[in-house]
C-alpha atoms as a PDB file:
ATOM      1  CA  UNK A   1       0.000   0.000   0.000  1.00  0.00           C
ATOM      2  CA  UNK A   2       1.425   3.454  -1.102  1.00  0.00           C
ATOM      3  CA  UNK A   3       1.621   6.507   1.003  1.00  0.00           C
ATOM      4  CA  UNK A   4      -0.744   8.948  -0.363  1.00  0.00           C
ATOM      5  CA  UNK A   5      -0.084  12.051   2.406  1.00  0.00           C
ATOM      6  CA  UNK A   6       2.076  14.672   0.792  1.00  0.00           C
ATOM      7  CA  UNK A   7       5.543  15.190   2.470  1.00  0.00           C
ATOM      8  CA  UNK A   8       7.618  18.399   1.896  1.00  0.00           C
ATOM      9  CA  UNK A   9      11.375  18.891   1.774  1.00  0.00           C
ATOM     10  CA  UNK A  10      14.024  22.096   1.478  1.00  0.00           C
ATOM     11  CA  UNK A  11      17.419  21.166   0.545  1.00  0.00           C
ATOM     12  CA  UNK A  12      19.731  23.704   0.423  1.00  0.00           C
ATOM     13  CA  UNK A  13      22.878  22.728  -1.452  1.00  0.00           C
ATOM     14  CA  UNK A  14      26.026  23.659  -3.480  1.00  0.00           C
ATOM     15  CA  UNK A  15      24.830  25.498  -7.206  1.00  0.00           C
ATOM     16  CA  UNK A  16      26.730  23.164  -9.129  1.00  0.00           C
ATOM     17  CA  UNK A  17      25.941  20.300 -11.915  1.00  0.00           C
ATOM     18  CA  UNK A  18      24.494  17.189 -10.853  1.00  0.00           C
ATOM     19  CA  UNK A  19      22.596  17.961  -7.747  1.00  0.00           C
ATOM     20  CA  UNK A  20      19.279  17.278  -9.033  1.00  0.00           C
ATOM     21  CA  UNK A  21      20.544  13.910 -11.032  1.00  0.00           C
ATOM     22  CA  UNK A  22      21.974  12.544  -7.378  1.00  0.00           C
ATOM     23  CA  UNK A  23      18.364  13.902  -5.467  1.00  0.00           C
ATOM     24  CA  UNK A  24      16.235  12.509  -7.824  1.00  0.00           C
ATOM     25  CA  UNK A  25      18.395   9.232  -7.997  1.00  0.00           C
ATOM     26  CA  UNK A  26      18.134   9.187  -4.186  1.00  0.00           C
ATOM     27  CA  UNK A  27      14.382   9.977  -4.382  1.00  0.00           C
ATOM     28  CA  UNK A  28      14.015   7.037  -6.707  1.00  0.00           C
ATOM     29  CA  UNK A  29      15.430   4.464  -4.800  1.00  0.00           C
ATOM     30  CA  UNK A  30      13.161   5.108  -1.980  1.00  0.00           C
ATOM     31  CA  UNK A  31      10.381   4.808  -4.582  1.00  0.00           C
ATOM     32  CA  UNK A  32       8.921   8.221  -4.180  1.00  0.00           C
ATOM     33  CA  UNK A  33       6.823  10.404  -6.348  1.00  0.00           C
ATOM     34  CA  UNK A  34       8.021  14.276  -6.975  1.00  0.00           C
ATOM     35  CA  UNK A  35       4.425  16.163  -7.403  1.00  0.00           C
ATOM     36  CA  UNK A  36       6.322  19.526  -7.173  1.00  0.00           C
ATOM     37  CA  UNK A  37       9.856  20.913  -7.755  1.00  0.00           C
ATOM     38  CA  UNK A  38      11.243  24.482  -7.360  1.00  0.00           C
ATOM     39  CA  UNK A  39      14.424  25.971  -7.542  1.00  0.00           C
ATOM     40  CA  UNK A  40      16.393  28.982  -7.094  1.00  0.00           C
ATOM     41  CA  UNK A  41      19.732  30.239  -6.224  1.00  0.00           C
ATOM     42  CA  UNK A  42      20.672  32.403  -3.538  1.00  0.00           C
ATOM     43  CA  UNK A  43      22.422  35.332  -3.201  1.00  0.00           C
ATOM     44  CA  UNK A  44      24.379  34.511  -0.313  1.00  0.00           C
ATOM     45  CA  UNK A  45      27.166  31.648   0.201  1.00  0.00           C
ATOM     46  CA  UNK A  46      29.697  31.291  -2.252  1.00  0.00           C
ATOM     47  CA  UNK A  47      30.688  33.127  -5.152  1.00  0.00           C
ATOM     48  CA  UNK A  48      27.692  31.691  -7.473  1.00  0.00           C
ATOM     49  CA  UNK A  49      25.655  31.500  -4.435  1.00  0.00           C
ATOM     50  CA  UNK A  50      23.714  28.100  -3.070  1.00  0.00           C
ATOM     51  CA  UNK A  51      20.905  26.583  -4.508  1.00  0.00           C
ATOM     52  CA  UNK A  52      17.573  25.889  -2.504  1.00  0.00           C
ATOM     53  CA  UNK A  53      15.457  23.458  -3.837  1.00  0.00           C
ATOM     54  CA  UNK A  54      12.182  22.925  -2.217  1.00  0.00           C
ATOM     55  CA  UNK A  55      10.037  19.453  -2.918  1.00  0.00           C
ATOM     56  CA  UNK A  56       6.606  17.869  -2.576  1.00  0.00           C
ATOM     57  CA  UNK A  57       6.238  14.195  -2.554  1.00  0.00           C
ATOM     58  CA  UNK A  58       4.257  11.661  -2.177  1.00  0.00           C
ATOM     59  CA  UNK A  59       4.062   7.606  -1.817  1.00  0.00           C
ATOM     60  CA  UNK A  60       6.581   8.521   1.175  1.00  0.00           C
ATOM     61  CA  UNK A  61       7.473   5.776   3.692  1.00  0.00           C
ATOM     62  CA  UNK A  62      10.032   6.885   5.966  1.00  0.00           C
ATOM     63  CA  UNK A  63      10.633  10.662   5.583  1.00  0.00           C
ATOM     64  CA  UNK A  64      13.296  10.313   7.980  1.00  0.00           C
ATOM     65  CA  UNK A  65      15.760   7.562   5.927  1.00  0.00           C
ATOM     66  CA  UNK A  66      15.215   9.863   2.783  1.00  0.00           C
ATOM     67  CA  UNK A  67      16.345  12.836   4.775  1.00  0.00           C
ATOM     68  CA  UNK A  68      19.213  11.432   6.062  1.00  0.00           C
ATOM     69  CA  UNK A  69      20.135   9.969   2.813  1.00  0.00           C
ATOM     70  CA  UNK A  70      19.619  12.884   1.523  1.00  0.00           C
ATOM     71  CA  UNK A  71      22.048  14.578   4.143  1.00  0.00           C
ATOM     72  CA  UNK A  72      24.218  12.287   3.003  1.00  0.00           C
ATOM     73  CA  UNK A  73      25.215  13.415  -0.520  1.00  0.00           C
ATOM     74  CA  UNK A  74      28.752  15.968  -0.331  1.00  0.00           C
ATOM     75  CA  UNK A  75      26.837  18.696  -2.104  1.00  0.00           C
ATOM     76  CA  UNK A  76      23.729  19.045   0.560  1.00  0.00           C
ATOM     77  CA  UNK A  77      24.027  21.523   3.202  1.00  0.00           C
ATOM     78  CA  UNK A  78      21.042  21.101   5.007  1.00  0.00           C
ATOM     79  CA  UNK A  79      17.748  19.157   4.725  1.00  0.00           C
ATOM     80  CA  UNK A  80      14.555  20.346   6.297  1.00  0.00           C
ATOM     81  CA  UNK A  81      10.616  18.894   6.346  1.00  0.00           C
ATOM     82  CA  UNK A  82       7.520  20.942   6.339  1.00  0.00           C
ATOM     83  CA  UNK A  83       4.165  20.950   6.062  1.00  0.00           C
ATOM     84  CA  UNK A  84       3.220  20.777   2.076  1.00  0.00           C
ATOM     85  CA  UNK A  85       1.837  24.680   0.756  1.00  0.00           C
ATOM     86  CA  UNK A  86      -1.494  23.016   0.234  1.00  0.00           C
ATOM     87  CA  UNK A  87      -1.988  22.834   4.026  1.00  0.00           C
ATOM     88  CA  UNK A  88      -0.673  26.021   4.669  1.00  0.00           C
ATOM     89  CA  UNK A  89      -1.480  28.527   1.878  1.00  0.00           C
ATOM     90  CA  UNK A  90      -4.121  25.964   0.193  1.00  0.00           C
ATOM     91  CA  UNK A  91      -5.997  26.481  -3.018  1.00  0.00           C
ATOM     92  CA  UNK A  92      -5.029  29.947  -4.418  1.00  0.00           C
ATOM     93  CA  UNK A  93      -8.000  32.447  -6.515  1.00  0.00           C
ATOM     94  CA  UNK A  94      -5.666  34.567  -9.044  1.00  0.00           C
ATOM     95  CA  UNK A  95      -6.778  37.553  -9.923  1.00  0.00           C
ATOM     96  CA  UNK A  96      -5.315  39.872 -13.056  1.00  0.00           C
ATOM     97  CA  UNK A  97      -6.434  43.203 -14.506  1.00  0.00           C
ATOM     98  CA  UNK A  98      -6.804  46.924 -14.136  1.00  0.00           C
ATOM     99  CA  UNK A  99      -5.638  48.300 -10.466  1.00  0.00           C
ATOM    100  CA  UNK A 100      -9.470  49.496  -9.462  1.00  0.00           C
ATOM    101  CA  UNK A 101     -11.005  46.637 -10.720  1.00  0.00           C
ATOM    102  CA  UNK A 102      -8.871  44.002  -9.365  1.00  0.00           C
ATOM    103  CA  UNK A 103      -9.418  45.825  -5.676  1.00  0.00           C
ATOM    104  CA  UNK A 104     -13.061  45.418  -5.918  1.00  0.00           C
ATOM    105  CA  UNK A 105     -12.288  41.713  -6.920  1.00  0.00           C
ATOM    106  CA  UNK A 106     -10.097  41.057  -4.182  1.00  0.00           C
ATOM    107  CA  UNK A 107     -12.432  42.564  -1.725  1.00  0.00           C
ATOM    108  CA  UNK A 108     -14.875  40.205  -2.029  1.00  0.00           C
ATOM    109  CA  UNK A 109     -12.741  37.271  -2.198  1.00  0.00           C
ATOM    110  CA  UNK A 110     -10.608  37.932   0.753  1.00  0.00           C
ATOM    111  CA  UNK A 111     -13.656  38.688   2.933  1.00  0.00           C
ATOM    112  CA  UNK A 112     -15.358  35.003   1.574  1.00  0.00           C
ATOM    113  CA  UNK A 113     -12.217  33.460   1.588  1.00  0.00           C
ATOM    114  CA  UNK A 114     -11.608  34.750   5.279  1.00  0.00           C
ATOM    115  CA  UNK A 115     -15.326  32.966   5.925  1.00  0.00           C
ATOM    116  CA  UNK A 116     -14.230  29.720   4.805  1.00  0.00           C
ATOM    117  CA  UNK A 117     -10.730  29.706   6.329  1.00  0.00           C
ATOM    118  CA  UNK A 118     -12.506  30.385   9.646  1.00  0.00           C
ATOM    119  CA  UNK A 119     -13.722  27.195   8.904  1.00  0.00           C
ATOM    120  CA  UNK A 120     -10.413  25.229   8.464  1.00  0.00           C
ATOM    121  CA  UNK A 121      -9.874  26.121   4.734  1.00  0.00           C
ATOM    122  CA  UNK A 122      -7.095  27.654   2.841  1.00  0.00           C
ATOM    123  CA  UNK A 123      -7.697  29.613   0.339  1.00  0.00           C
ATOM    124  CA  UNK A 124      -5.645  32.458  -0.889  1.00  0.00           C
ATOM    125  CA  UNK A 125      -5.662  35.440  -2.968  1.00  0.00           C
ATOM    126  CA  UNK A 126      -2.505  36.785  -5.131  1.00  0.00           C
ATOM    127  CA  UNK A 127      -3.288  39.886  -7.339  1.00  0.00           C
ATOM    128  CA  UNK A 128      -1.574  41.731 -10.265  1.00  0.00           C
ATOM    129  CA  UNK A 129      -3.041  44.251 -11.980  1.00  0.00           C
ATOM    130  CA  UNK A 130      -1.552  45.034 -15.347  1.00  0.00           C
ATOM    131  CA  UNK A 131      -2.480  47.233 -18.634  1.00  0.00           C
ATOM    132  CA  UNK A 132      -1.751  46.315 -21.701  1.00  0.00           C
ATOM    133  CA  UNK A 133      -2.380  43.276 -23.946  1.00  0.00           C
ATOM    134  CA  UNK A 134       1.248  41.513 -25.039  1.00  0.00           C
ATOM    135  CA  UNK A 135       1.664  41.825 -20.863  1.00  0.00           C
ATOM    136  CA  UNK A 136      -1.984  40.753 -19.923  1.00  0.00           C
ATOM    137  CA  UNK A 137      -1.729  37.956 -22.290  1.00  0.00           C
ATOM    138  CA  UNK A 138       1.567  36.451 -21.276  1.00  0.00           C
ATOM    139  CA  UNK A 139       0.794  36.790 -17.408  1.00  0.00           C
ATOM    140  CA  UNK A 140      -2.150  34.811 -18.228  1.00  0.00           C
ATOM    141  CA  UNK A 141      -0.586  32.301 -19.849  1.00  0.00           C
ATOM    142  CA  UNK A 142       2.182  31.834 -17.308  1.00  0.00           C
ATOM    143  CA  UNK A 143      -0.857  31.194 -14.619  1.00  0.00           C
ATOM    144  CA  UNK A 144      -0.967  27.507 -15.891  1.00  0.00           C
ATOM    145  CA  UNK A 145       2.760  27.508 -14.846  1.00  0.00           C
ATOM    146  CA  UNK A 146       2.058  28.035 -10.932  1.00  0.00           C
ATOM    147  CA  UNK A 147       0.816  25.382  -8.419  1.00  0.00           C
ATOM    148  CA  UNK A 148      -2.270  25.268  -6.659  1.00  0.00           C
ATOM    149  CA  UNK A 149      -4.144  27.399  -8.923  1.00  0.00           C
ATOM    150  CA  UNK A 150      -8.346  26.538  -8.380  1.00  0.00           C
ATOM    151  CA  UNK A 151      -9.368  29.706 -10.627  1.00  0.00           C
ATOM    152  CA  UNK A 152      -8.595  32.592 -12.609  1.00  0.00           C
ATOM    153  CA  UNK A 153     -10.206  36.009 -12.333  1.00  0.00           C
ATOM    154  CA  UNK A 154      -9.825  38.794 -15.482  1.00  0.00           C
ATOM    155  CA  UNK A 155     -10.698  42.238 -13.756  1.00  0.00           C
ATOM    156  CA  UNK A 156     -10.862  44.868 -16.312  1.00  0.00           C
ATOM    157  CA  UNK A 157     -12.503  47.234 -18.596  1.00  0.00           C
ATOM    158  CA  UNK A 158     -11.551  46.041 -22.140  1.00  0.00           C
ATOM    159  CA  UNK A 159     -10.244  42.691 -22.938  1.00  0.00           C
ATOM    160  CA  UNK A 160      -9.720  40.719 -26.146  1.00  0.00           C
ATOM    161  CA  UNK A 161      -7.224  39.571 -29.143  1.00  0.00           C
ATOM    162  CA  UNK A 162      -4.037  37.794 -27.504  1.00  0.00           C
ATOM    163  CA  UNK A 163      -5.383  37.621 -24.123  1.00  0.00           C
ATOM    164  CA  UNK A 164      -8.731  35.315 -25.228  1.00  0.00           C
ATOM    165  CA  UNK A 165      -6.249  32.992 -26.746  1.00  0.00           C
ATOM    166  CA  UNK A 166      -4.601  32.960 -23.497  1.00  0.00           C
ATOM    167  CA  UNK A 167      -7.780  32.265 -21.674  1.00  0.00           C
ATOM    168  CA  UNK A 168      -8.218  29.244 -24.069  1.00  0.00           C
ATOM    169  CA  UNK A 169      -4.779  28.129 -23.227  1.00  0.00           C
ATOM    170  CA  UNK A 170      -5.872  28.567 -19.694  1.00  0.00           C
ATOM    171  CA  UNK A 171      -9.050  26.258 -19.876  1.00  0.00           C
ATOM    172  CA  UNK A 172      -6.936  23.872 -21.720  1.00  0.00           C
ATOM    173  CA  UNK A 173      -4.845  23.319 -18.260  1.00  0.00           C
ATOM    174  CA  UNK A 174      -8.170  22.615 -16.549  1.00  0.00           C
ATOM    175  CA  UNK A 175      -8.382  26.198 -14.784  1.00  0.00           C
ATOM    176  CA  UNK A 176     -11.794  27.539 -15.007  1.00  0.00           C
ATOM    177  CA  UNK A 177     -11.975  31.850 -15.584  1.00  0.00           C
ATOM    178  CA  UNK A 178     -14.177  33.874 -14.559  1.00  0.00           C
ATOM    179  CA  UNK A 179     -14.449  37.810 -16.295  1.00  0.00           C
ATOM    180  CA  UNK A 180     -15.999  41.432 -15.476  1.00  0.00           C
ATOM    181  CA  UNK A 181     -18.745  42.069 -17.617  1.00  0.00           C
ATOM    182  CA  UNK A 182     -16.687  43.893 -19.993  1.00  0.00           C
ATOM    183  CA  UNK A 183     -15.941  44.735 -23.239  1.00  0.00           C
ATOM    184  CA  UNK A 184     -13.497  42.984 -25.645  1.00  0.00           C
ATOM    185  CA  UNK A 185     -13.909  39.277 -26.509  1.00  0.00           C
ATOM    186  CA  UNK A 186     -12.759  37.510 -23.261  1.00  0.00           C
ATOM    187  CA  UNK A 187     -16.146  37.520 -22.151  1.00  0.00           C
ATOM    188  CA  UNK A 188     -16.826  34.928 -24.666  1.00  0.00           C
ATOM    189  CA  UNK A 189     -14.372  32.762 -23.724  1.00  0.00           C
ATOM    190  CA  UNK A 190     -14.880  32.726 -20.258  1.00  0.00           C
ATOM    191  CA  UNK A 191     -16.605  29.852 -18.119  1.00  0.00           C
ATOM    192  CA  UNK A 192     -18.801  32.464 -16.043  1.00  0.00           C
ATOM    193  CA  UNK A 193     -19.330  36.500 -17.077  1.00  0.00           C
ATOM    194  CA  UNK A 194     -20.261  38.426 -13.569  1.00  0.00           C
ATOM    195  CA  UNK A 195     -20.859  42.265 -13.809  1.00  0.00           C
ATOM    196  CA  UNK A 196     -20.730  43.241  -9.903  1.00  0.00           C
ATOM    197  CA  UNK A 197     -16.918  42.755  -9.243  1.00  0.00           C
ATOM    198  CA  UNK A 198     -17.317  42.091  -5.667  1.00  0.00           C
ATOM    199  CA  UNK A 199     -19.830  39.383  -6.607  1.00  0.00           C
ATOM    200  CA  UNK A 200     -17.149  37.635  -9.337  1.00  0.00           C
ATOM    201  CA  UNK A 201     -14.318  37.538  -6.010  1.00  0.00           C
ATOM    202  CA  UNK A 202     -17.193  35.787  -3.869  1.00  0.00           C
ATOM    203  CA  UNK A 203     -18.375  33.313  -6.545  1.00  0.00           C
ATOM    204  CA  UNK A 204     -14.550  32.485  -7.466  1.00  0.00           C
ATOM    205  CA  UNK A 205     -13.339  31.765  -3.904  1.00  0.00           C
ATOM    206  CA  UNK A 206     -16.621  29.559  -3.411  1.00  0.00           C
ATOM    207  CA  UNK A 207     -15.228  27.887  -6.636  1.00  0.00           C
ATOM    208  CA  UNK A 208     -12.465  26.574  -4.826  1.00  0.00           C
ATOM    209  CA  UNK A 209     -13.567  26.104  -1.455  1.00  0.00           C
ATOM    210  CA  UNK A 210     -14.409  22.163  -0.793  1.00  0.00           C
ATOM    211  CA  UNK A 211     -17.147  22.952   1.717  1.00  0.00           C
ATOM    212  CA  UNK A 212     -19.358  25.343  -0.821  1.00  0.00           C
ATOM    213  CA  UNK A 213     -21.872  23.960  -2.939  1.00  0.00           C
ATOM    214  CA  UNK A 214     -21.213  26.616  -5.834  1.00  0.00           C
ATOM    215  CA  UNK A 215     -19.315  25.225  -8.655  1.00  0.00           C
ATOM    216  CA  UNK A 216     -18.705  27.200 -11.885  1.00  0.00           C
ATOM    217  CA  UNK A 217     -18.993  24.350 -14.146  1.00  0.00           C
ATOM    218  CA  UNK A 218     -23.378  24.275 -13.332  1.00  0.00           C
ATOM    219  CA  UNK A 219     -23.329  27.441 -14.873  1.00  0.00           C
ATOM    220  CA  UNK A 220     -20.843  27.661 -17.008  1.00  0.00           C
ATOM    221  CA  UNK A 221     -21.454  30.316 -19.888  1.00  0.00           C
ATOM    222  CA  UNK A 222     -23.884  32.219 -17.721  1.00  0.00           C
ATOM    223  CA  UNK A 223     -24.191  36.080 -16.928  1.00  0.00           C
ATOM    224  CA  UNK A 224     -25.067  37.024 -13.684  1.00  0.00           C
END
């Protein structure tokens, strides 16, 4: 029987070739699965600086053996467990578009996403808001590229060309999008069209809560 509980780990280690080849090879022989990898170098440490490399993982057996073989390797500095992000940030609501509009968005979501996390939840809210459509467009895109992502939210006034084929690009990752009542053609591409900003930040945070009984895909291609 595998472990299905997700397990996270920091490593911080030399910046230098072949330290993901031996973690992974270590990783393998304790038969684990990766389900999330980031990495970045420092500024501090040496020269070129150190690398931390944070993991999630799952079908774990004994965290402690893989740390310590971990530990092991001449490269590793330090190896640390943590609670995975899902239990501590959770399921996050992105929300993109013109400064005003994206405010009124985020109001509403962080006070229903504060209702829920009461609750035992996690939900959380990251905002950017951005003008212009090569930048729009390619921020949208890249929201397929984080973790954790339950649903997108397009705040703005006018919308269309490059960003709706972003949006598609979006839905093709499985990340439903709700849009402002607005003009441009993303409205037409989006799963749910709500005019009242507040309103769109409440519906999209009861989106991704488990405990609400809303879910975009009953009314998907509706106005409200």
């Amino acid at each position: 029987m595998t472990n299905s509980e997700i397990y996270a780990i920091s490593i911080l280690s030399q910046n230098c070739q072949g330290v993901l080849r031996d973690v992974s090879e270590i990783m393998a022989l304790h038969n684990v699965n990766i389900v999330l990898v980031q990495a970045s170098v420092l500024p501090a440490g040496n020269e070129r600086g150190n690398s931390f490399i944070y993991f999630e993982l799952e079908n774990v057996n004994d965290i402690e053996s893989l740390s310590s073989d971990l530990s092991g390797l001449s490269t590793i500095y330090s190896v640390h467990t943590y609670q995975p992000l899902s239990k501590i940030f959770g399921k996050r609501v992105i929300i993109i578009g013109g400064g005003a509009q994206v405010a009124q968005v985020a109001m509403g979501a962080v006070n229903e996403a504060d209702r829920h996390n009461i609750r035992g939840e996690r939900i959380s809210v990251d905002t950017i808001p951005l003008v212009g459509e090569k930048d729009l467009a390619a921020t949208i895109d890249a929201v397929s590229r984080l973790p954790r992502v339950a649903v997108l939210v397009l705040a703005g006034s006018l919308m269309g060309g490059k960003i709706s084929e972003s949006v598609d690009k979006i839905h093709e990752m499985g990340i439903p999008v709700v849009s402002l009542n607005m003009a441009g053609s993303v409205p037409k591409h989006a799963d749910l069209v709500v005019t009242d900003p507040i309103q769109a930040g409440v519906f999209a945070v009861m989106h991704a809560s488990s405990l609400a009984v809303f879910d975009i895909n009953r009314v998907r291609g509706r106005e409200f």
